[in-house]
C-alpha atoms as a PDB file:
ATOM      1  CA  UNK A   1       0.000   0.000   0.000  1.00  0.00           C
ATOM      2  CA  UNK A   2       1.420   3.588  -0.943  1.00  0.00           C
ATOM      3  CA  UNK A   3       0.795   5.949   1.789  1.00  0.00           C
ATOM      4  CA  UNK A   4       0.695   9.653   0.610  1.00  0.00           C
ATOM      5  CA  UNK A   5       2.030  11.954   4.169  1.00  0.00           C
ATOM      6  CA  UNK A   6       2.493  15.534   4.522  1.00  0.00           C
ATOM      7  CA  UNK A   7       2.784  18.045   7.097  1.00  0.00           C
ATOM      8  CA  UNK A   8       3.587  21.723   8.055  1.00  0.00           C
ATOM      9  CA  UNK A   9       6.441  23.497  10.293  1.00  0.00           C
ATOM     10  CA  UNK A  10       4.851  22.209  13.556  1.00  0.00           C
ATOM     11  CA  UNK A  11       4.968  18.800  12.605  1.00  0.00           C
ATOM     12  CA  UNK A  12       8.564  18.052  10.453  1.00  0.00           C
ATOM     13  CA  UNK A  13       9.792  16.012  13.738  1.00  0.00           C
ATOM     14  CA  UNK A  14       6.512  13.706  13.992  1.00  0.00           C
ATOM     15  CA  UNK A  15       6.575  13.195  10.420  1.00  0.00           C
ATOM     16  CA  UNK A  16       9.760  12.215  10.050  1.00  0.00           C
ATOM     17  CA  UNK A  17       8.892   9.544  12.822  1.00  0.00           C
ATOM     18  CA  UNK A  18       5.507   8.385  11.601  1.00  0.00           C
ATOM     19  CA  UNK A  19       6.912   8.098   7.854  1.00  0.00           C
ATOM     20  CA  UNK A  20      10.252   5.744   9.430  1.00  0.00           C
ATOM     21  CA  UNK A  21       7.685   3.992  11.687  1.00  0.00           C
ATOM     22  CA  UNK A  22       5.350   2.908   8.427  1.00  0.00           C
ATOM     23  CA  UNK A  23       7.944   2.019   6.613  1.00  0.00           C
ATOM     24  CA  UNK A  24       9.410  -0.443   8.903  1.00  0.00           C
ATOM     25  CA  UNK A  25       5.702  -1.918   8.551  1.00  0.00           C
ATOM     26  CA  UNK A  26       6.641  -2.066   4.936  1.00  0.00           C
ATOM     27  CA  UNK A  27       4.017   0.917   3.553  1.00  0.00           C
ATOM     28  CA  UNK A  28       5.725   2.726   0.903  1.00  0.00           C
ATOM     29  CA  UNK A  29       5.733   6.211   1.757  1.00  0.00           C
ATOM     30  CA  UNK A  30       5.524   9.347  -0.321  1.00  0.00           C
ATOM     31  CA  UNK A  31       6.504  12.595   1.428  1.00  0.00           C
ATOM     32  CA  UNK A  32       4.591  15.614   0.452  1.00  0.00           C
ATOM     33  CA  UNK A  33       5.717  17.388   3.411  1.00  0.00           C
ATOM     34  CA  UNK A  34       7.805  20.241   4.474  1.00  0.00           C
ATOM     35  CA  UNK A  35      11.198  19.186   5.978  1.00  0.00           C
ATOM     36  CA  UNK A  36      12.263  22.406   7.284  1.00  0.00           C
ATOM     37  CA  UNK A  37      10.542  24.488  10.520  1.00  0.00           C
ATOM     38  CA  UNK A  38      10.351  27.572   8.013  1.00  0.00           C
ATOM     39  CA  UNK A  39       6.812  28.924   8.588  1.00  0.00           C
ATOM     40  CA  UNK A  40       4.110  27.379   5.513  1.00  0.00           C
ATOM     41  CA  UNK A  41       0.953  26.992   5.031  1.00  0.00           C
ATOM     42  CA  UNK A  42      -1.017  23.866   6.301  1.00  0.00           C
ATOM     43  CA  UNK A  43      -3.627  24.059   3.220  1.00  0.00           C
ATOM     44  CA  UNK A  44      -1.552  23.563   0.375  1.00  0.00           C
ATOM     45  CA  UNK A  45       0.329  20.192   2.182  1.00  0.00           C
ATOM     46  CA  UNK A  46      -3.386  18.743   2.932  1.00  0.00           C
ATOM     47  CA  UNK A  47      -4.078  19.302  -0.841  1.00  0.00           C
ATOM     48  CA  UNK A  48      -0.988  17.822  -2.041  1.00  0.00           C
ATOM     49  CA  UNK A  49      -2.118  14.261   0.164  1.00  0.00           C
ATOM     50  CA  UNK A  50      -5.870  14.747  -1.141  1.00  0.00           C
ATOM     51  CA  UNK A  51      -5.125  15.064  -4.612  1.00  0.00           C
ATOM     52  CA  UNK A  52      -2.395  12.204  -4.445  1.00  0.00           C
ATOM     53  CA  UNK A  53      -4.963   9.856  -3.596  1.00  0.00           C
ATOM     54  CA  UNK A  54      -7.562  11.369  -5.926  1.00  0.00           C
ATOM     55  CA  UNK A  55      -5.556  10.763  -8.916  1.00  0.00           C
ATOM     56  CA  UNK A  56      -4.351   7.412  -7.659  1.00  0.00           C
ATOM     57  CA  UNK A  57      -0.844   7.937  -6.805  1.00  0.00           C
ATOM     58  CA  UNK A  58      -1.406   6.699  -3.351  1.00  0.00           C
ATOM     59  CA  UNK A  59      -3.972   4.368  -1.911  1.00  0.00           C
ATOM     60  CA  UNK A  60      -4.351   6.499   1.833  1.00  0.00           C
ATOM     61  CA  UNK A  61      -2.842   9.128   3.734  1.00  0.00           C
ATOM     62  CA  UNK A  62      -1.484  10.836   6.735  1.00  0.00           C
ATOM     63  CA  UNK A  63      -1.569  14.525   7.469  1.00  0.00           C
ATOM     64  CA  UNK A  64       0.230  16.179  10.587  1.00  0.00           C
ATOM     65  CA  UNK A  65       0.089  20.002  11.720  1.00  0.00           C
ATOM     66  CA  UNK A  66      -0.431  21.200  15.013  1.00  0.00           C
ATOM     67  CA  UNK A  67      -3.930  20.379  15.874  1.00  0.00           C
ATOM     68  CA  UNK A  68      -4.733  18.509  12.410  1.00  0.00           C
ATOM     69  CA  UNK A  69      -7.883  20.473  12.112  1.00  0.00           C
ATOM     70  CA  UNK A  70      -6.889  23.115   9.128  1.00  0.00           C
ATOM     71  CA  UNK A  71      -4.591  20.268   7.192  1.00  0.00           C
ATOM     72  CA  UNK A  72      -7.566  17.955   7.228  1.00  0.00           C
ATOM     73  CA  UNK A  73      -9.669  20.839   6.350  1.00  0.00           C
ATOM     74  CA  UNK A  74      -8.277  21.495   3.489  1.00  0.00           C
ATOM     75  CA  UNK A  75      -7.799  17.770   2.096  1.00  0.00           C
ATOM     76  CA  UNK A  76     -11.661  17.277   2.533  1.00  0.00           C
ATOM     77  CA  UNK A  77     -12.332  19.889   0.300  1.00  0.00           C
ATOM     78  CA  UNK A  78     -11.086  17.589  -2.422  1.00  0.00           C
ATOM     79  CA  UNK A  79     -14.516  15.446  -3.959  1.00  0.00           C
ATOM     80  CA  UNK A  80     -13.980  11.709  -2.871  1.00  0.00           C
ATOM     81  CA  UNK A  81     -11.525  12.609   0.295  1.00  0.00           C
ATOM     82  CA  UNK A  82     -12.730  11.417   3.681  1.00  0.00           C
ATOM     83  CA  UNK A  83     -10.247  12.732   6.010  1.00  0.00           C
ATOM     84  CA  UNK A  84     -10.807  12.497  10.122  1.00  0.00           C
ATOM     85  CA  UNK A  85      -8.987  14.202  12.884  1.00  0.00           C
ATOM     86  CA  UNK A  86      -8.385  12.082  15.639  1.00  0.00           C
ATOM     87  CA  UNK A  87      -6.323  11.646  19.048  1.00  0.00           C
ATOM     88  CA  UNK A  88      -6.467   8.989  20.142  1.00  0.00           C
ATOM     89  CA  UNK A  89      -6.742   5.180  18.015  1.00  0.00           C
ATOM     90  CA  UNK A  90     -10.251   4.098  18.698  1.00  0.00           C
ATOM     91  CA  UNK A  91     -11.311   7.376  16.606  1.00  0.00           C
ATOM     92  CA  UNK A  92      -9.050   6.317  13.881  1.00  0.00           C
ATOM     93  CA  UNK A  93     -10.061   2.492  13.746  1.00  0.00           C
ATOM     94  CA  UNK A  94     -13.510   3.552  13.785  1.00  0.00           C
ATOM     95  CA  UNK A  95     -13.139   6.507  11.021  1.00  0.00           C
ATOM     96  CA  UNK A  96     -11.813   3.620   8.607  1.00  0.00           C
ATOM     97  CA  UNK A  97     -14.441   1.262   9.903  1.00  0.00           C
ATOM     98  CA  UNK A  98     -17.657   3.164   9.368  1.00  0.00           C
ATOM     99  CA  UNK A  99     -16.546   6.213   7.791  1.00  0.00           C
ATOM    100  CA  UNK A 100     -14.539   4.629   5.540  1.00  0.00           C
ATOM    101  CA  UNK A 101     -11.910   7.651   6.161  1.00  0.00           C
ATOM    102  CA  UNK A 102      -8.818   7.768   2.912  1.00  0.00           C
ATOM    103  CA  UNK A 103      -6.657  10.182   5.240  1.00  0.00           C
ATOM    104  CA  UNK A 104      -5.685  10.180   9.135  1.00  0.00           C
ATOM    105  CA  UNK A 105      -5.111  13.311  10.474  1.00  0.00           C
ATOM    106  CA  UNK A 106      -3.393  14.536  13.919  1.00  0.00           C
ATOM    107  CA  UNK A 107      -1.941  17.553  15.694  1.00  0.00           C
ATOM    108  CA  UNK A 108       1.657  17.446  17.112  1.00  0.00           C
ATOM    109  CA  UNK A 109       1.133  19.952  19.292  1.00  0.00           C
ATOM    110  CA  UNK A 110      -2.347  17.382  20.861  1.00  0.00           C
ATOM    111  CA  UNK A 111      -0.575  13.746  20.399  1.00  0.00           C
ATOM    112  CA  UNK A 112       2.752  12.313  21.814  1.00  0.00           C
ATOM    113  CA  UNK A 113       4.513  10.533  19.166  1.00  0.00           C
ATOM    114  CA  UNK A 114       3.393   7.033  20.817  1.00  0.00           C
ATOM    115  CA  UNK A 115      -0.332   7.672  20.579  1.00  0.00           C
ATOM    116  CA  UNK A 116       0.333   8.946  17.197  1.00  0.00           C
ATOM    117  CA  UNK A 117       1.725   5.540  16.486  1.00  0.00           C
ATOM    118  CA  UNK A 118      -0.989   4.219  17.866  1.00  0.00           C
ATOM    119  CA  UNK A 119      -3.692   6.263  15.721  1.00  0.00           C
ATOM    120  CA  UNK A 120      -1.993   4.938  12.536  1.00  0.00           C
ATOM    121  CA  UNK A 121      -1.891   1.539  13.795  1.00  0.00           C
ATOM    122  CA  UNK A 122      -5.535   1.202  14.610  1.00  0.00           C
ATOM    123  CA  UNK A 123      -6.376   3.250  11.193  1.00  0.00           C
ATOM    124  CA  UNK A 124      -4.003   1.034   8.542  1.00  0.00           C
ATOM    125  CA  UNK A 125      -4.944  -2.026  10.800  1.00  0.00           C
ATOM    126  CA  UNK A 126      -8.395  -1.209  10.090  1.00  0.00           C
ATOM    127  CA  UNK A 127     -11.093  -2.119   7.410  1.00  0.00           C
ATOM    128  CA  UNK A 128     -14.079  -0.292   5.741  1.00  0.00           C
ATOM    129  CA  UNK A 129     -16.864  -2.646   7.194  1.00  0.00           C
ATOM    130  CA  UNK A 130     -19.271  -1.709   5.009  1.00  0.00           C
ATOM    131  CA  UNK A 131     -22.993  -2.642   5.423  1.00  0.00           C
ATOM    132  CA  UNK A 132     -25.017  -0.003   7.386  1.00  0.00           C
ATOM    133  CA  UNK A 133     -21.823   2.182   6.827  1.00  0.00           C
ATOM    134  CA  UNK A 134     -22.049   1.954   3.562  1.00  0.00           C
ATOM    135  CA  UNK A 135     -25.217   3.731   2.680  1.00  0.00           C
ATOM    136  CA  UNK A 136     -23.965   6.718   5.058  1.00  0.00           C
ATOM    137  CA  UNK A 137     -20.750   6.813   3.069  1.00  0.00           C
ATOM    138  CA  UNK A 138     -22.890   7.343  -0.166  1.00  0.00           C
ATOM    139  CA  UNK A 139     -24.848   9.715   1.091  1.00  0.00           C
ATOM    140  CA  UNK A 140     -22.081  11.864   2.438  1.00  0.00           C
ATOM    141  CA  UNK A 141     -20.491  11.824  -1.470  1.00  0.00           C
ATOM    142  CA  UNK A 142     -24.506  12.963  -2.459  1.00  0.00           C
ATOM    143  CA  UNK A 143     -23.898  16.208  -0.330  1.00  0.00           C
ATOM    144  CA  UNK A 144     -20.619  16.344  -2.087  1.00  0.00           C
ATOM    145  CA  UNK A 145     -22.008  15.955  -5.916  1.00  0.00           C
ATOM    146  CA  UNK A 146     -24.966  18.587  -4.484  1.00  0.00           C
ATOM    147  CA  UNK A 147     -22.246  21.597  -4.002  1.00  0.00           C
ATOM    148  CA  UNK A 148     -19.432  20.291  -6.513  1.00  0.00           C
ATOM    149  CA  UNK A 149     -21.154  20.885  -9.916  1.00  0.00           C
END
């Protein structure tokens, strides 16, 4: 599985973690990141991820800022892009689960660097269960098709 990860300046330390820690899993990572503190902008790294997957370049993603809010934010602004803020892992198993989430998102300044390992173990370790789920999944990508015409 390719896993598309970016971040901002508040975040280059976890994602430099997170990316070593997936690949040891054996994910093949693509970073879309900043690698420098220099002050950026959050919204055009969550676009970068979003767009990745869109167009099939990588399967899921992980996106890091401070909080996690405005990254994710922005990469759900992209049609087909399901991305959930969470801190801690039963969020992030249950985003995949019912939501059937395509990004994980998390704040460096909210998470330690263990729970955040823990958030993207319960979210890659995870399956879209479908079912039930399934018919609120479609009707989230109606609203989408409503205001994307």
């Amino acid at each position: 599985m390719k896993i598309a990860i970016a971040n901002d300046h508040a975040a280059v330390e976890m994602k430099r973690e997170i990316q070593s820690y997936l690949e040891e899993k054996g994910y093949e990572v693509i970073n879309f990141g900043t690698d420098t503190n220099e002050r950026c902008n959050y919204p055009d790294y969550g676009l970068k991820v979003a767009e990745a997957i869109k167009n099939g370049e990588a399967d899921q993603g992980v996106l890091i800022c401070g909080t996690g809010i405005g990254i994710s934010l922005a990469a759900n602004k992209v049609p087909g892009i399901r991305a959930a803020v969470c801190s801690e892992p039963v969020s992030a198993r249950l985003a995949k689960q019912h939501n059937n989430a395509n990004i994980i998102a998390f704040g460096a300044r909210i998470v330690g660097m263990e729970e955040a390992k823990a958030i993207v173990d319960a979210f890659f370790g995870s399956e879209f269960l479908g079912g039930r789920h399934a018919m609120r999944v479609d009707l989230i990508s109606e609203i989408e098709k409503k205001y994307n015409k």
